[in-house]
C-alpha atoms as a PDB file:
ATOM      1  CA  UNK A   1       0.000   0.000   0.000  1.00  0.00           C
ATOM      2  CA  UNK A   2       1.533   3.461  -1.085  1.00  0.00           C
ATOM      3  CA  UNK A   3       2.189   5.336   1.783  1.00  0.00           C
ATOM      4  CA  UNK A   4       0.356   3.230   4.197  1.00  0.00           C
ATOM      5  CA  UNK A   5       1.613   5.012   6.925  1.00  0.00           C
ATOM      6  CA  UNK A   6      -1.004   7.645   6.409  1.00  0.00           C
ATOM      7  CA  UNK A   7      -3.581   5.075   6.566  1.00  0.00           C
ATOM      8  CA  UNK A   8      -5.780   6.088   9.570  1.00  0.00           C
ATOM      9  CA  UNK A   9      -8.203   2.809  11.223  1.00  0.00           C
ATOM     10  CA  UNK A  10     -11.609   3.559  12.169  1.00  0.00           C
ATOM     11  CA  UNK A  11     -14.736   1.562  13.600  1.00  0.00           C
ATOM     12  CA  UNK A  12     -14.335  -2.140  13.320  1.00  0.00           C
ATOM     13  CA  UNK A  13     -17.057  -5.043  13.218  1.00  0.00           C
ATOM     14  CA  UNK A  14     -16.165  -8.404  14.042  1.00  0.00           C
ATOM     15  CA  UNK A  15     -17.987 -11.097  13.665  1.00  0.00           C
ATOM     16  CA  UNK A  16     -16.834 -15.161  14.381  1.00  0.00           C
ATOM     17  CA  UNK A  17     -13.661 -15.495  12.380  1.00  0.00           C
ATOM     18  CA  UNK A  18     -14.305 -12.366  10.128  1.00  0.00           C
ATOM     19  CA  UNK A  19     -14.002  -8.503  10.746  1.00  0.00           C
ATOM     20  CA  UNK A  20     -14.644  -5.277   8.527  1.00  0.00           C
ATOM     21  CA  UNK A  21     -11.946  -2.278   9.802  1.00  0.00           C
ATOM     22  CA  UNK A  22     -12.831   0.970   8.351  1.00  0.00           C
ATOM     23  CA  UNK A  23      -9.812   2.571   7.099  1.00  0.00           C
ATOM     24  CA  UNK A  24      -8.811   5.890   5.519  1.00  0.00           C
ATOM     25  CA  UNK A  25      -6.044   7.622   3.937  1.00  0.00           C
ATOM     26  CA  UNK A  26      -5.884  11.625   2.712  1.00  0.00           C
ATOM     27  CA  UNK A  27      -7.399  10.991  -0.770  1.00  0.00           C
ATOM     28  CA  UNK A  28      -9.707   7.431  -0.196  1.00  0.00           C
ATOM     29  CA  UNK A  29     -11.230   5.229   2.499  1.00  0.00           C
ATOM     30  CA  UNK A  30     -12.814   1.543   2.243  1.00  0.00           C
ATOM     31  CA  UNK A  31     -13.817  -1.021   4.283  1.00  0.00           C
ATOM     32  CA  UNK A  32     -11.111  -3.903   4.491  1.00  0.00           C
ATOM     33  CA  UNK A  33     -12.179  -7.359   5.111  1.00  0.00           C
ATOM     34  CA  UNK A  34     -10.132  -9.649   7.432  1.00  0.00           C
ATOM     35  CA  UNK A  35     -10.101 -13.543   8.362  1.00  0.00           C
ATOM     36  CA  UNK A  36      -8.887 -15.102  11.410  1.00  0.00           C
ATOM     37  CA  UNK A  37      -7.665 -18.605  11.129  1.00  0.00           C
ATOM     38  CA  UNK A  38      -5.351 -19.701  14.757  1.00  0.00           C
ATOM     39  CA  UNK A  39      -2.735 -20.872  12.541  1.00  0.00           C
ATOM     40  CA  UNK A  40      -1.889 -16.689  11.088  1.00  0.00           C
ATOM     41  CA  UNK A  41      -4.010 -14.581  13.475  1.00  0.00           C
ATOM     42  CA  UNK A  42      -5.843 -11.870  11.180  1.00  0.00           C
ATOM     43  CA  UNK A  43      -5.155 -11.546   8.083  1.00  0.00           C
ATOM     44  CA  UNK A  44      -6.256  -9.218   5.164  1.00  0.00           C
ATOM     45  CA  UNK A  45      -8.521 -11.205   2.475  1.00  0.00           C
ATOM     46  CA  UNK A  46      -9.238  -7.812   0.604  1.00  0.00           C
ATOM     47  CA  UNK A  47      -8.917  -3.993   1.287  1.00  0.00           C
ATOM     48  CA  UNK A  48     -12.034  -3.484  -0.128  1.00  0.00           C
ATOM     49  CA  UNK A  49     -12.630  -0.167  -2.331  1.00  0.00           C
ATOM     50  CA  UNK A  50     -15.776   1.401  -0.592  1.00  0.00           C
ATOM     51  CA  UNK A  51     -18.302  -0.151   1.926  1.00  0.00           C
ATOM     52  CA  UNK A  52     -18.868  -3.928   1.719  1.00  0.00           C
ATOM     53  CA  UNK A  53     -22.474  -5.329   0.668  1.00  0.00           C
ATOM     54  CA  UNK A  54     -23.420  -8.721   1.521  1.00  0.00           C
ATOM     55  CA  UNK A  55     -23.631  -9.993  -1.231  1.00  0.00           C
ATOM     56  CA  UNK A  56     -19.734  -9.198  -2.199  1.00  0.00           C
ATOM     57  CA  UNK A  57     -18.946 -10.573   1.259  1.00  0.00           C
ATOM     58  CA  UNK A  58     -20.649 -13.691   0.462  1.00  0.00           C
ATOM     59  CA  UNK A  59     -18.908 -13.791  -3.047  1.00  0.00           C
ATOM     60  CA  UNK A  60     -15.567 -13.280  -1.105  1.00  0.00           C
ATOM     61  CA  UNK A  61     -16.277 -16.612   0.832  1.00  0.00           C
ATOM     62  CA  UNK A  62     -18.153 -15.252   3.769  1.00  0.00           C
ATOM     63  CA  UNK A  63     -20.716 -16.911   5.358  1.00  0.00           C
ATOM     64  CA  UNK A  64     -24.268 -15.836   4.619  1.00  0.00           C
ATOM     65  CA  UNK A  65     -25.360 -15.403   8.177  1.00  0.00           C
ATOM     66  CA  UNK A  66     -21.663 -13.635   9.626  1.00  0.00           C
ATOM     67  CA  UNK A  67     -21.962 -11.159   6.323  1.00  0.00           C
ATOM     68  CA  UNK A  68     -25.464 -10.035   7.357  1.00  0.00           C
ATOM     69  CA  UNK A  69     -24.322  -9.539  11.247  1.00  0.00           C
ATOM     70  CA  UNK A  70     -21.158  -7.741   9.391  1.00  0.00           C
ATOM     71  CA  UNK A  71     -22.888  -4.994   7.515  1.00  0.00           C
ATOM     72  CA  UNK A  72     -25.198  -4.580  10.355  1.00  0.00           C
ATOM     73  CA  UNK A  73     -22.510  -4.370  12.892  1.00  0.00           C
ATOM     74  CA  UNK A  74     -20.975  -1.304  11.269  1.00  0.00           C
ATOM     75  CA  UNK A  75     -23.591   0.902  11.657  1.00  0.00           C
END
């Protein structure tokens, strides 16, 4: 990420093994999505380019039930 130390983190929703973090930078902002396996911890399955619907969360691999709980956690 170009100058990802400009990146400022926002409000995060976490749900079973999967979270959204709100992030932001001078010129953009997104929604990234994250995984959490106990072998690696969190890690980043996509940075996202705007706010997350269910439907792309479900396309991304994400339970039906934990994407629904996702986009209504971040509210």
């Amino acid at each position: 990420i170009q100058n990802s130390d400009l990146i400022t983190l926002k409000g995060t929703a976490v749900v079973s093994d999967y979270a959204l973090q709100l992030w932001q930078d001078e010129n953009k902002g997104g929604e990234a999505l994250l995984q959490y396996t106990s072998a690696e911890g969190w890690k980043l399955k996509s940075m996202g380019g705007g706010e997350w619907s269910v439907t792309a969360l479900v396309e991304e691999g994400v339970p039906q039930t934990v994407a629904e709980k996702l986009v209504a956690g971040r509210n």
